[in-house]
Structure formats: C-alpha cells, structure tokens
PDB file of N, CA and C in Angstrom:
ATOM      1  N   UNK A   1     -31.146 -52.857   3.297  1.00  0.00           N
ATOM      2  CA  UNK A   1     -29.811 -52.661   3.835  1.00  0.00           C
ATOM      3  C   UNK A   1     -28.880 -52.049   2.794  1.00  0.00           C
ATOM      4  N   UNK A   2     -28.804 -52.502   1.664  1.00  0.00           N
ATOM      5  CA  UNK A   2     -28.391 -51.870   0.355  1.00  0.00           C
ATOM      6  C   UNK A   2     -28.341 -50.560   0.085  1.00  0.00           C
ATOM      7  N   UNK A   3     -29.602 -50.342   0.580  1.00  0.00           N
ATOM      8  CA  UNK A   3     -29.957 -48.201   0.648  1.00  0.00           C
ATOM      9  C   UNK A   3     -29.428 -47.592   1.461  1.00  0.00           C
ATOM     10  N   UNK A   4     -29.501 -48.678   2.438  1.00  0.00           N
ATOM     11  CA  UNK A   4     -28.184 -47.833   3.902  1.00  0.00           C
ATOM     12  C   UNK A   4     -27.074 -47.517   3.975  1.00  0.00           C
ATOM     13  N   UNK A   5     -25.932 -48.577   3.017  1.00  0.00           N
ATOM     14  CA  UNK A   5     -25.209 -48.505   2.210  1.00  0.00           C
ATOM     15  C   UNK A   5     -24.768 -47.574   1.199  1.00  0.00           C
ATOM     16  N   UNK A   6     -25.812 -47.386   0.318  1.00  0.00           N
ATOM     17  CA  UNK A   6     -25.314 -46.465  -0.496  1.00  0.00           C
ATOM     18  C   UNK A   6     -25.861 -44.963  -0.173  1.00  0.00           C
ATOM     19  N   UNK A   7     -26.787 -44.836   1.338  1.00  0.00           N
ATOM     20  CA  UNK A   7     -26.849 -43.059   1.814  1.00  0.00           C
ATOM     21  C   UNK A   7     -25.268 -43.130   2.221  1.00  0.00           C
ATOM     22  N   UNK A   8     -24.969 -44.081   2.994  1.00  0.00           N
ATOM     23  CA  UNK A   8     -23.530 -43.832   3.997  1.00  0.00           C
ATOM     24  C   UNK A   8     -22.529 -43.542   3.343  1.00  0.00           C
ATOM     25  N   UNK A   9     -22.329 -44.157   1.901  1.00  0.00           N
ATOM     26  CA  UNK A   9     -21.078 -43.961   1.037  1.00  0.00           C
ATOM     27  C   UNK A   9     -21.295 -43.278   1.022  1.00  0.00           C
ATOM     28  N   UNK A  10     -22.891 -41.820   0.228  1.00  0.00           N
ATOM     29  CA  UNK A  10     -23.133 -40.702  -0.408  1.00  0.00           C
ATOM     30  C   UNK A  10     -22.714 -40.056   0.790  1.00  0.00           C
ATOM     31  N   UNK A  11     -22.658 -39.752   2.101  1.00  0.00           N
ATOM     32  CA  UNK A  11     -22.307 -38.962   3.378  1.00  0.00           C
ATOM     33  C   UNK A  11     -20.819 -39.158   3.481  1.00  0.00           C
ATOM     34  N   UNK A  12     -20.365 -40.033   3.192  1.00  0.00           N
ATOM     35  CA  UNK A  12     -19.081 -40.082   3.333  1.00  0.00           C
ATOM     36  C   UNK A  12     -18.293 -39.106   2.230  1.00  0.00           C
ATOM     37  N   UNK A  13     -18.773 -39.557   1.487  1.00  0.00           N
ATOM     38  CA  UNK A  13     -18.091 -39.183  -0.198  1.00  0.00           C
ATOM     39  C   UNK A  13     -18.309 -37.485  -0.273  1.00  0.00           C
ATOM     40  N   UNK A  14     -19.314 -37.092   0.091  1.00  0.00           N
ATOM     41  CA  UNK A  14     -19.945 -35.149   0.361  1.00  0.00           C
ATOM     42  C   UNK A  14     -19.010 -34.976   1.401  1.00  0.00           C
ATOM     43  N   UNK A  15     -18.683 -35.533   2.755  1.00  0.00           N
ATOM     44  CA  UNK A  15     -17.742 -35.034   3.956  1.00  0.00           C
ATOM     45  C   UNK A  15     -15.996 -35.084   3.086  1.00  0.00           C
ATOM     46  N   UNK A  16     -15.851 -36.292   2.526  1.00  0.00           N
ATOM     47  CA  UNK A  16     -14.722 -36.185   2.089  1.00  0.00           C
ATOM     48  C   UNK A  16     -14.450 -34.843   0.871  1.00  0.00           C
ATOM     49  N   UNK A  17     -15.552 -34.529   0.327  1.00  0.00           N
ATOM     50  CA  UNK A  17     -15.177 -33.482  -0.762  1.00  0.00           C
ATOM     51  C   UNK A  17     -14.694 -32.325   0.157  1.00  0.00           C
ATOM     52  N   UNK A  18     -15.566 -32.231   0.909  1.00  0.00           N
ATOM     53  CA  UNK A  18     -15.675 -30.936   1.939  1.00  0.00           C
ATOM     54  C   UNK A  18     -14.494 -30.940   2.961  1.00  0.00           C
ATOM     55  N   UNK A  19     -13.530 -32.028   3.129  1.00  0.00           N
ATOM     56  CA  UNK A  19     -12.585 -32.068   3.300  1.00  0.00           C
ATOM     57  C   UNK A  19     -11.575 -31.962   2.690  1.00  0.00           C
ATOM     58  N   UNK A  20     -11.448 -32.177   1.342  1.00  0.00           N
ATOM     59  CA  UNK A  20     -10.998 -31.787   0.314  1.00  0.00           C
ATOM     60  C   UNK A  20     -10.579 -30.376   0.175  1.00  0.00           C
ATOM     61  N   UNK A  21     -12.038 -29.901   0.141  1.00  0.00           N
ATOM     62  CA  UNK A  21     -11.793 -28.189  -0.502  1.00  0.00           C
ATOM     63  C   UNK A  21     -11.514 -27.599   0.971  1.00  0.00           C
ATOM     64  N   UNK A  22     -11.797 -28.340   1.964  1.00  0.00           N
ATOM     65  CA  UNK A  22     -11.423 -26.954   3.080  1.00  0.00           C
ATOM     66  C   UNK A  22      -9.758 -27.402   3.704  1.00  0.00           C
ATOM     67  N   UNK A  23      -9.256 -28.340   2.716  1.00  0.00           N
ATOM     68  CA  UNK A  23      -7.898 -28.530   2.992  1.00  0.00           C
ATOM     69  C   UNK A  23      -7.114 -27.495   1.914  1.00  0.00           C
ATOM     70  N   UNK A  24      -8.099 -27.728   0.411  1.00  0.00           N
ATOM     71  CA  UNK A  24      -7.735 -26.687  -0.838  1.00  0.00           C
ATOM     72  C   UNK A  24      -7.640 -25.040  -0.315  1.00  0.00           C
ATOM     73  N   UNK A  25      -8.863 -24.865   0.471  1.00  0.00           N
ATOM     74  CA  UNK A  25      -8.700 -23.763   0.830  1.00  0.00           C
ATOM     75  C   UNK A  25      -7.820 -23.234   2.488  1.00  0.00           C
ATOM     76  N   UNK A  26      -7.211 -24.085   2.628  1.00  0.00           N
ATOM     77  CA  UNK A  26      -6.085 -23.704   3.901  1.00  0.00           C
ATOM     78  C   UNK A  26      -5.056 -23.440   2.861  1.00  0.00           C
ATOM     79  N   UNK A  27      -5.209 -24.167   1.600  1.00  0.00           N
ATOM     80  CA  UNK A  27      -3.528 -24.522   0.967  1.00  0.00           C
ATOM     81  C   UNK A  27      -3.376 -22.936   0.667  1.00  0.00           C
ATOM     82  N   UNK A  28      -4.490 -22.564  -0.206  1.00  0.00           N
ATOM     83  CA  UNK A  28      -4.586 -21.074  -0.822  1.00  0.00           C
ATOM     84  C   UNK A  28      -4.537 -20.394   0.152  1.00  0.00           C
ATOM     85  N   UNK A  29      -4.886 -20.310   1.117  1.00  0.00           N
ATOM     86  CA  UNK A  29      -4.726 -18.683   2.447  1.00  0.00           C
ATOM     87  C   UNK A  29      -3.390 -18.939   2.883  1.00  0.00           C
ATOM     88  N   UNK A  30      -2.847 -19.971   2.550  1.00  0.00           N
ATOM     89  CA  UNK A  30      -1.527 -19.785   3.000  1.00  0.00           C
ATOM     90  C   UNK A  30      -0.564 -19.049   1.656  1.00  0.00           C
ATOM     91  N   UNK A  31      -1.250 -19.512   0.683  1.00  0.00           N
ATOM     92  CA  UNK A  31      -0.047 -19.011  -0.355  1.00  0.00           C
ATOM     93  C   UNK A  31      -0.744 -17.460  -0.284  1.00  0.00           C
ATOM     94  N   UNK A  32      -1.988 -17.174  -0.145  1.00  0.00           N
ATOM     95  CA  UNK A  32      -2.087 -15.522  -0.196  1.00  0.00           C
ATOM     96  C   UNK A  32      -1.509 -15.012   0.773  1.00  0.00           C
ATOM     97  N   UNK A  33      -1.247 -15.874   2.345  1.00  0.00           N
ATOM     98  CA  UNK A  33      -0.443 -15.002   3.284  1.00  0.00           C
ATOM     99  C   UNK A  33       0.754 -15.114   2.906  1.00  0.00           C
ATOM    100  N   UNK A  34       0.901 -15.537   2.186  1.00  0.00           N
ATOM    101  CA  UNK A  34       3.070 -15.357   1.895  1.00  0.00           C
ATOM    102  C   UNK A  34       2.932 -14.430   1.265  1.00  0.00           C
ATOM    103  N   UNK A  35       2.042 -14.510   0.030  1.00  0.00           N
ATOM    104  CA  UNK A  35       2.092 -13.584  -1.476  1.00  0.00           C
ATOM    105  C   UNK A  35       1.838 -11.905  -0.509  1.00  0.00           C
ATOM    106  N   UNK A  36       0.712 -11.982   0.298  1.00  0.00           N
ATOM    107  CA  UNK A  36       0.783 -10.609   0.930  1.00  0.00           C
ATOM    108  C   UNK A  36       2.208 -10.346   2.265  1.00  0.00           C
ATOM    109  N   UNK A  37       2.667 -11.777   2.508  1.00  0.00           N
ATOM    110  CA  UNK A  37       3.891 -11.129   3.184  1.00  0.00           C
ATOM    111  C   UNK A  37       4.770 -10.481   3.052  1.00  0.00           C
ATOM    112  N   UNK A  38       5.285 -11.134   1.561  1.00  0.00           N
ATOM    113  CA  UNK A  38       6.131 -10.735   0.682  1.00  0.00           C
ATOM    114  C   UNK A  38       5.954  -8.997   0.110  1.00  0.00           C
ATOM    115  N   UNK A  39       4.908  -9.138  -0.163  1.00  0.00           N
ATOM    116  CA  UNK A  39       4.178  -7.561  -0.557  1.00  0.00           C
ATOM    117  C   UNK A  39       4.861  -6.718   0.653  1.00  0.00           C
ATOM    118  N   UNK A  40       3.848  -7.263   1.968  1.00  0.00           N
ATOM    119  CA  UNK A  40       4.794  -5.768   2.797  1.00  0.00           C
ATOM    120  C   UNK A  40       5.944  -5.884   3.004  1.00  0.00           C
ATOM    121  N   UNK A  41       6.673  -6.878   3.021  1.00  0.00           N
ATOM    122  CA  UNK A  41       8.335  -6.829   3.246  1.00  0.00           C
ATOM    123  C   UNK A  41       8.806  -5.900   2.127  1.00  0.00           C
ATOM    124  N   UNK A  42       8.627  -5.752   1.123  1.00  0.00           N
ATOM    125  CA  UNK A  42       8.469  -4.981  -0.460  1.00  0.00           C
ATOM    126  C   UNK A  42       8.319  -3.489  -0.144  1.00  0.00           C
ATOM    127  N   UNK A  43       6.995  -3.297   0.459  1.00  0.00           N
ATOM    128  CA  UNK A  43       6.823  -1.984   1.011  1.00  0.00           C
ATOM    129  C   UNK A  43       6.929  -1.351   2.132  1.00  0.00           C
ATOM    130  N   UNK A  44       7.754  -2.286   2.949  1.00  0.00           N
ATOM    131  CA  UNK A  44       8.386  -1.469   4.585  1.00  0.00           C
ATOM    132  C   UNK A  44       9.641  -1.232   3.907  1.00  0.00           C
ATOM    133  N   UNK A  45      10.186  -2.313   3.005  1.00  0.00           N
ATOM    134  CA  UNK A  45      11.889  -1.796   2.975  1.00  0.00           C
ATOM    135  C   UNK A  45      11.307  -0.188   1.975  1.00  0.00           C
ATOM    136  N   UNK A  46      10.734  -0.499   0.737  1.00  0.00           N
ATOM    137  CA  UNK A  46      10.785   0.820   0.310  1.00  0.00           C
ATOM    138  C   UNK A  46      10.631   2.528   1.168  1.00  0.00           C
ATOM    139  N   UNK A  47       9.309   2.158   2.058  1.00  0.00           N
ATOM    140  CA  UNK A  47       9.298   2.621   3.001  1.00  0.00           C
ATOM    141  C   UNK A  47      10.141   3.529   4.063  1.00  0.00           C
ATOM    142  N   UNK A  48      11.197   2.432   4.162  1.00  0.00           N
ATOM    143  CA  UNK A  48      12.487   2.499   5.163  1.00  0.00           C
ATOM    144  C   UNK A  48      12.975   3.735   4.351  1.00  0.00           C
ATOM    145  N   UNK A  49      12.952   3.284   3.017  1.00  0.00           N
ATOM    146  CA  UNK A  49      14.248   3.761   2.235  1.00  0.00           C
ATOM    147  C   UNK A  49      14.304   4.845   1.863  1.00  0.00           C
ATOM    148  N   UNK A  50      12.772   5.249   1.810  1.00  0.00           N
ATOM    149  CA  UNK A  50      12.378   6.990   1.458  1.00  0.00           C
ATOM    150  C   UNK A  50      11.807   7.960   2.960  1.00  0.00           C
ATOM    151  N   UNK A  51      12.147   6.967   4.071  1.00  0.00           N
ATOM    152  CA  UNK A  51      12.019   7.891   5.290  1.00  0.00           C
ATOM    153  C   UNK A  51      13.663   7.913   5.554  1.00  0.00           C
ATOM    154  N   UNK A  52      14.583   7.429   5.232  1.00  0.00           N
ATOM    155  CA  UNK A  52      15.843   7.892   5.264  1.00  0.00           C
ATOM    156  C   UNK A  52      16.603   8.786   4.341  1.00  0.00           C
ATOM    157  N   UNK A  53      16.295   8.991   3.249  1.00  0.00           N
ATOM    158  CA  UNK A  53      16.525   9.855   2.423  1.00  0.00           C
ATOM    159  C   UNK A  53      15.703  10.776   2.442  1.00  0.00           C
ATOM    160  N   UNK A  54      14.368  10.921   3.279  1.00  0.00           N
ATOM    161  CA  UNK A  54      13.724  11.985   3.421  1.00  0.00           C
ATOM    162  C   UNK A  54      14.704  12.791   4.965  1.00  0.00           C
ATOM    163  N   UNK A  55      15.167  12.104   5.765  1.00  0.00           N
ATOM    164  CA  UNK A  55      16.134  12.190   7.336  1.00  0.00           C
ATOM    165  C   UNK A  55      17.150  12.567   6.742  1.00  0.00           C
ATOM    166  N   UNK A  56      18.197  12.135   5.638  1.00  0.00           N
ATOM    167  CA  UNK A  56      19.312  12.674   4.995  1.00  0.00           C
ATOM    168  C   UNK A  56      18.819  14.230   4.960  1.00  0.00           C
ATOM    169  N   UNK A  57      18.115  14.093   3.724  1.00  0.00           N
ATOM    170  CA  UNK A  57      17.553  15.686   2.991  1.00  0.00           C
ATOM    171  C   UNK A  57      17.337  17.086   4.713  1.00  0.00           C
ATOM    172  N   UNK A  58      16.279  16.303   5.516  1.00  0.00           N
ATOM    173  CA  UNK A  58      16.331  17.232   6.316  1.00  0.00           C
ATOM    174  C   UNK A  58      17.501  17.423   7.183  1.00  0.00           C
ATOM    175  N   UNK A  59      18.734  16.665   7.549  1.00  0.00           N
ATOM    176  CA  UNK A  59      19.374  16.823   7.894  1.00  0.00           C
ATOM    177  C   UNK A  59      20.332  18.027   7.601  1.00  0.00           C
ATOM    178  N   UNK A  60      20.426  17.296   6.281  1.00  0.00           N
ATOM    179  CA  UNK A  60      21.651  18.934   5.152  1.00  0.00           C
ATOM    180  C   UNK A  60      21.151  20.042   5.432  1.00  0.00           C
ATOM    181  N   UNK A  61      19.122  20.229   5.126  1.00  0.00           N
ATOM    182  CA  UNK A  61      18.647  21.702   5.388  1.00  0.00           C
ATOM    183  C   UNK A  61      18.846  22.141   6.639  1.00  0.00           C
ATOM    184  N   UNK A  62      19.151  20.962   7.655  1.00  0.00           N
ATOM    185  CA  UNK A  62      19.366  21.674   9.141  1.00  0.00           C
ATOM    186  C   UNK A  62      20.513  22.182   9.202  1.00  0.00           C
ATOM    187  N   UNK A  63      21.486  21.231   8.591  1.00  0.00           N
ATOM    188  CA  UNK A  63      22.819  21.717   8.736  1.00  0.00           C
ATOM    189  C   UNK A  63      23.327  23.340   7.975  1.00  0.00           C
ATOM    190  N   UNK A  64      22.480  23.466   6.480  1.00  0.00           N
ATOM    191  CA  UNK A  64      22.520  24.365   5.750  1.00  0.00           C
ATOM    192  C   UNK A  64      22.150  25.814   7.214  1.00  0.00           C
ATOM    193  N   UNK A  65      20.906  25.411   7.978  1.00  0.00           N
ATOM    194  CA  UNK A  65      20.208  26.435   8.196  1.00  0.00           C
ATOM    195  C   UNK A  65      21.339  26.726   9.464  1.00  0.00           C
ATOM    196  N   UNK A  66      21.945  25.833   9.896  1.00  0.00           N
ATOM    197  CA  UNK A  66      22.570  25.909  11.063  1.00  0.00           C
ATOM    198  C   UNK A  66      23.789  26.798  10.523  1.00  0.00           C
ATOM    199  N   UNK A  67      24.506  26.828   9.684  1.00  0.00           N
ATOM    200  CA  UNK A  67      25.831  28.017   8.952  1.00  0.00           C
ATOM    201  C   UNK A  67      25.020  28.806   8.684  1.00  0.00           C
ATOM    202  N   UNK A  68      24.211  29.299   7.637  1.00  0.00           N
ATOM    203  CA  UNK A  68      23.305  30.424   7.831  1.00  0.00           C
ATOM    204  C   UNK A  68      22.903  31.249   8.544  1.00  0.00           C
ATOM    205  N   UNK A  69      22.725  30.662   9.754  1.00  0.00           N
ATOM    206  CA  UNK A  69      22.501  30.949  11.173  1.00  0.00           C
ATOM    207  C   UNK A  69      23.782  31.509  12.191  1.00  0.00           C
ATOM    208  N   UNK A  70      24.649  31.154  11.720  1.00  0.00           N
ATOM    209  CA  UNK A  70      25.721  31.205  12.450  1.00  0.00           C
ATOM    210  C   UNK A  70      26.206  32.488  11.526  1.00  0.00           C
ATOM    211  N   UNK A  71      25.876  32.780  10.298  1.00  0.00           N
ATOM    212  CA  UNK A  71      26.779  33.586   9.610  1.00  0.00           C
ATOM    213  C   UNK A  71      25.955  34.669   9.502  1.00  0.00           C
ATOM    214  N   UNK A  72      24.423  34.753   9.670  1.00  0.00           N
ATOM    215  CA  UNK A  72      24.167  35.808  10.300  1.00  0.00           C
ATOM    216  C   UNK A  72      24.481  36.510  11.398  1.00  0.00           C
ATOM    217  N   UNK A  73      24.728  35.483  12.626  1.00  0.00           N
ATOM    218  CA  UNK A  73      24.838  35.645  14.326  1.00  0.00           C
ATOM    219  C   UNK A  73      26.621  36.757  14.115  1.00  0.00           C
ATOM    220  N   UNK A  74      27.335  35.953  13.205  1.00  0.00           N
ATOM    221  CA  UNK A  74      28.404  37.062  12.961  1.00  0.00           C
ATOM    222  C   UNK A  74      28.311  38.346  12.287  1.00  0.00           C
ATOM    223  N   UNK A  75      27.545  38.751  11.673  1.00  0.00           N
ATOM    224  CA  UNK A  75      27.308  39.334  10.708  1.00  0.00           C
ATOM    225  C   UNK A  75      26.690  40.775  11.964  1.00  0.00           C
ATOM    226  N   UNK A  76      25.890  40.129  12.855  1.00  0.00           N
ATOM    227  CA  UNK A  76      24.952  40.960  13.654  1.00  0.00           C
ATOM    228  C   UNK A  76      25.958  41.545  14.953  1.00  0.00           C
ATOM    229  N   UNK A  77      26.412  40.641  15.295  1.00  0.00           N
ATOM    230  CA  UNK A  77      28.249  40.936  16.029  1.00  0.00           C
ATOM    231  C   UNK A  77      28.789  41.914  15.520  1.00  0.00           C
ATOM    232  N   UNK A  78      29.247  41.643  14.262  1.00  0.00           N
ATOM    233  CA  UNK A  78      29.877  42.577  13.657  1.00  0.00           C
ATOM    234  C   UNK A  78      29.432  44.029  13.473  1.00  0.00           C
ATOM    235  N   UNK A  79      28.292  43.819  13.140  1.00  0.00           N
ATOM    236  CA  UNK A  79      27.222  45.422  13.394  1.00  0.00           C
ATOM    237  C   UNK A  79      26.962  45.894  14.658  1.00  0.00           C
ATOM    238  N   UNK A  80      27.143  45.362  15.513  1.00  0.00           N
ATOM    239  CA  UNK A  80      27.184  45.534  16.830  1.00  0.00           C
ATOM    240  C   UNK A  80      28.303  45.809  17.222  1.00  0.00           C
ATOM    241  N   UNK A  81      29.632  45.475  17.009  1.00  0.00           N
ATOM    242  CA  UNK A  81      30.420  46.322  17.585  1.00  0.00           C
ATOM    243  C   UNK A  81      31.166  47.543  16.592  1.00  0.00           C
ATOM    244  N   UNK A  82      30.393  47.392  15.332  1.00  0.00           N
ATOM    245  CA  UNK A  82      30.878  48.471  14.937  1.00  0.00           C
ATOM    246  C   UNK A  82      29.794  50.024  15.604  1.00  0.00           C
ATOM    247  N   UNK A  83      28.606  49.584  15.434  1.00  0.00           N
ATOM    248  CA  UNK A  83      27.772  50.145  16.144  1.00  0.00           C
ATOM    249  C   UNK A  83      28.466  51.009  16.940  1.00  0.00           C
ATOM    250  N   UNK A  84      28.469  50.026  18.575  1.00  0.00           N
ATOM    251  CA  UNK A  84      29.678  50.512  19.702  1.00  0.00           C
ATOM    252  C   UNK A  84      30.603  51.031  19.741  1.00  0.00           C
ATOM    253  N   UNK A  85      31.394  50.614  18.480  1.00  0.00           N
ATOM    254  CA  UNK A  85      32.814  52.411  17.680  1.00  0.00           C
ATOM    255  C   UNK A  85      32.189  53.157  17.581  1.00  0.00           C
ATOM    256  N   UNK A  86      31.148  53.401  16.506  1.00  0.00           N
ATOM    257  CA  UNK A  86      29.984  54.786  16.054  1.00  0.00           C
ATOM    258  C   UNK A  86      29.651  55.658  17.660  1.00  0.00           C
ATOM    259  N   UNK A  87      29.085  54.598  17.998  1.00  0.00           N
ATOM    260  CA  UNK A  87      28.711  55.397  19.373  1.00  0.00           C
ATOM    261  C   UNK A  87      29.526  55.881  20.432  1.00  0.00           C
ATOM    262  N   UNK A  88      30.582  55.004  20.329  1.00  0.00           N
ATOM    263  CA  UNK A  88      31.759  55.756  21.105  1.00  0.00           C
ATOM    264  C   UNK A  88      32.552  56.951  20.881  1.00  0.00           C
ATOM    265  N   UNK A  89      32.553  56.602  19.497  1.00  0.00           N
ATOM    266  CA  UNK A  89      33.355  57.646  18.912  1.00  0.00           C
ATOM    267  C   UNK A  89      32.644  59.186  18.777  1.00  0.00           C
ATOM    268  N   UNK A  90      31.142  59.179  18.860  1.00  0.00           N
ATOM    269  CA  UNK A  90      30.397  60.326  19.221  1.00  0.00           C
ATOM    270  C   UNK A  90      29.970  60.898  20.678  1.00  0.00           C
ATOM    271  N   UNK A  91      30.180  60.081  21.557  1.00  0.00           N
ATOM    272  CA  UNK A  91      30.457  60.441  22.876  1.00  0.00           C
ATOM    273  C   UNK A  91      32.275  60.750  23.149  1.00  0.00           C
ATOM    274  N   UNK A  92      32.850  61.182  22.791  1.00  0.00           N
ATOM    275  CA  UNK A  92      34.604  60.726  22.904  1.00  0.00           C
ATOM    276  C   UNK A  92      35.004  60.084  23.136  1.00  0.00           C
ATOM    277  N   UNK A  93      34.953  58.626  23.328  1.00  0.00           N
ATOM    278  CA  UNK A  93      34.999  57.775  23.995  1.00  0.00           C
ATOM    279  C   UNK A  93      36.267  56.604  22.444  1.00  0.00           C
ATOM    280  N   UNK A  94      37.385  56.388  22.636  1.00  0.00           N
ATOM    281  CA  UNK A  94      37.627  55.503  21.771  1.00  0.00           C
ATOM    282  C   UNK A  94      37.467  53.661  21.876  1.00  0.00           C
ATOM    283  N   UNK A  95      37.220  53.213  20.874  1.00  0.00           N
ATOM    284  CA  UNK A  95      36.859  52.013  21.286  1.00  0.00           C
ATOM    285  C   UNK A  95      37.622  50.976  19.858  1.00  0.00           C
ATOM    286  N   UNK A  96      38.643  50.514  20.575  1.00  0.00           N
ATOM    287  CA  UNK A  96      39.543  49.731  19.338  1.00  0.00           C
ATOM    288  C   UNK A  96      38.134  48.728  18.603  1.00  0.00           C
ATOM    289  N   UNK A  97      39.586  48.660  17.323  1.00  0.00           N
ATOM    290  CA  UNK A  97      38.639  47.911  16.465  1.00  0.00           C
ATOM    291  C   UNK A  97      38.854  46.261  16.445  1.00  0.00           C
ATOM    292  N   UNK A  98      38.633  45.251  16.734  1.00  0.00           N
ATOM    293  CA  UNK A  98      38.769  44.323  16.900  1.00  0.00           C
ATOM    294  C   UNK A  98      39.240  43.625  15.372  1.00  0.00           C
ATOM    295  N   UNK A  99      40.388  42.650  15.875  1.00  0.00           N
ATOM    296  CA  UNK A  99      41.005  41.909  14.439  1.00  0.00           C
ATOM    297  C   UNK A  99      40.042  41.351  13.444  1.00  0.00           C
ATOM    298  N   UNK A 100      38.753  40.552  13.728  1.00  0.00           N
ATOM    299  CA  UNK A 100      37.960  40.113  13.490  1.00  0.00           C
ATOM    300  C   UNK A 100      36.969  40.948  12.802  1.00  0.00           C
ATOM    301  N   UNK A 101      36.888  42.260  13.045  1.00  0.00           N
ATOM    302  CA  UNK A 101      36.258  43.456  12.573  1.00  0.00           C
ATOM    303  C   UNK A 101      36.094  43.472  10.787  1.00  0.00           C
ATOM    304  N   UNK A 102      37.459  43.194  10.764  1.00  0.00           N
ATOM    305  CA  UNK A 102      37.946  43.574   9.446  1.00  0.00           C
ATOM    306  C   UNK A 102      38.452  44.907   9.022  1.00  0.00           C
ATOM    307  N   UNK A 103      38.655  45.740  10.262  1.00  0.00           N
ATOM    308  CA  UNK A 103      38.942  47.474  10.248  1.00  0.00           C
ATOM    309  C   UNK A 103      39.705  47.494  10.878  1.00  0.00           C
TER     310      UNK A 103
END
C-alpha cells in the first residue's frame, strides 16, 4: 500500500509541475502579446505618420501642378488670341486687343 502511495504522490507532483509550467507559459504569451502589441501600436502610428506627410507632399505637387497648369492654360489663351489679331489683321479684318492681352 506504501508503493501506491508513493506512485500517486509521484503522479501528482509530475501533473502539478506541468501545471506549473503551462500556467508559466500562459504568463509569458501574454507578456509577448503585449510586448508585440506595443510593437505594432509603435509601427501603425509611425506608419500613420509617413502616409500623411507622404498625402501633404503629394498634395503641394498637385497644387504646384494645378498653377502650372493654369498658367500655361493662360499663356495658350493668350497665343490664341493673339494668333486671332495676326490672322485678322491679314484677312482685313480688325480684331481689338483685349486688356488682359497685355497690348
């Protein structure tokens, strides 16, 4: 009866270790899921922070391209109706010069 005794403690005492470490090892997957939570909270804000300053940057070049754009569109106006003097003025035709002209 003595031997029965001391297998049952030895089964007990192996389940309790093994309860032990698989409590040790819940403790640790929890601190690695914070430690990696923390990580991506770290790298979404950085993230955030260089897809908005990348949205700034393209913004200005839109805006840049958008006056550019516009100051060609005058520019081509302007050759265009001077154009339309040239050509008028070689058919007889007079054709004022508009304030905006600069002529």
């Amino acid at each position: 009866m003595n031997e029965w005794r001391q297998i049952i403690i030895m089964v007990c005492t192996v389940l309790l270790a093994f309860a032990a470490l698989a409590t040790l090892m819940l403790f640790e997957h929890a601190a690695i899921r914070t430690d990696m939570n923390v990580q991506l909270a770290a790298i979404r804000a950085d993230m955030n922070a260089q897809h908005a300053a990348i949205r700034a940057d393209m913004r200005a070049e839109h805006a840049d391209m958008r006056a550019e754009h516009s100051d060609m569109r005058a520019q081509l106006n302007s050759i265009d109706r001077r154009t339309a003097r040239i050509e008028g003025h070689l058919f007889g035709i007079e054709i004022p010069a508009d304030e905006a002209d600069g002529q």
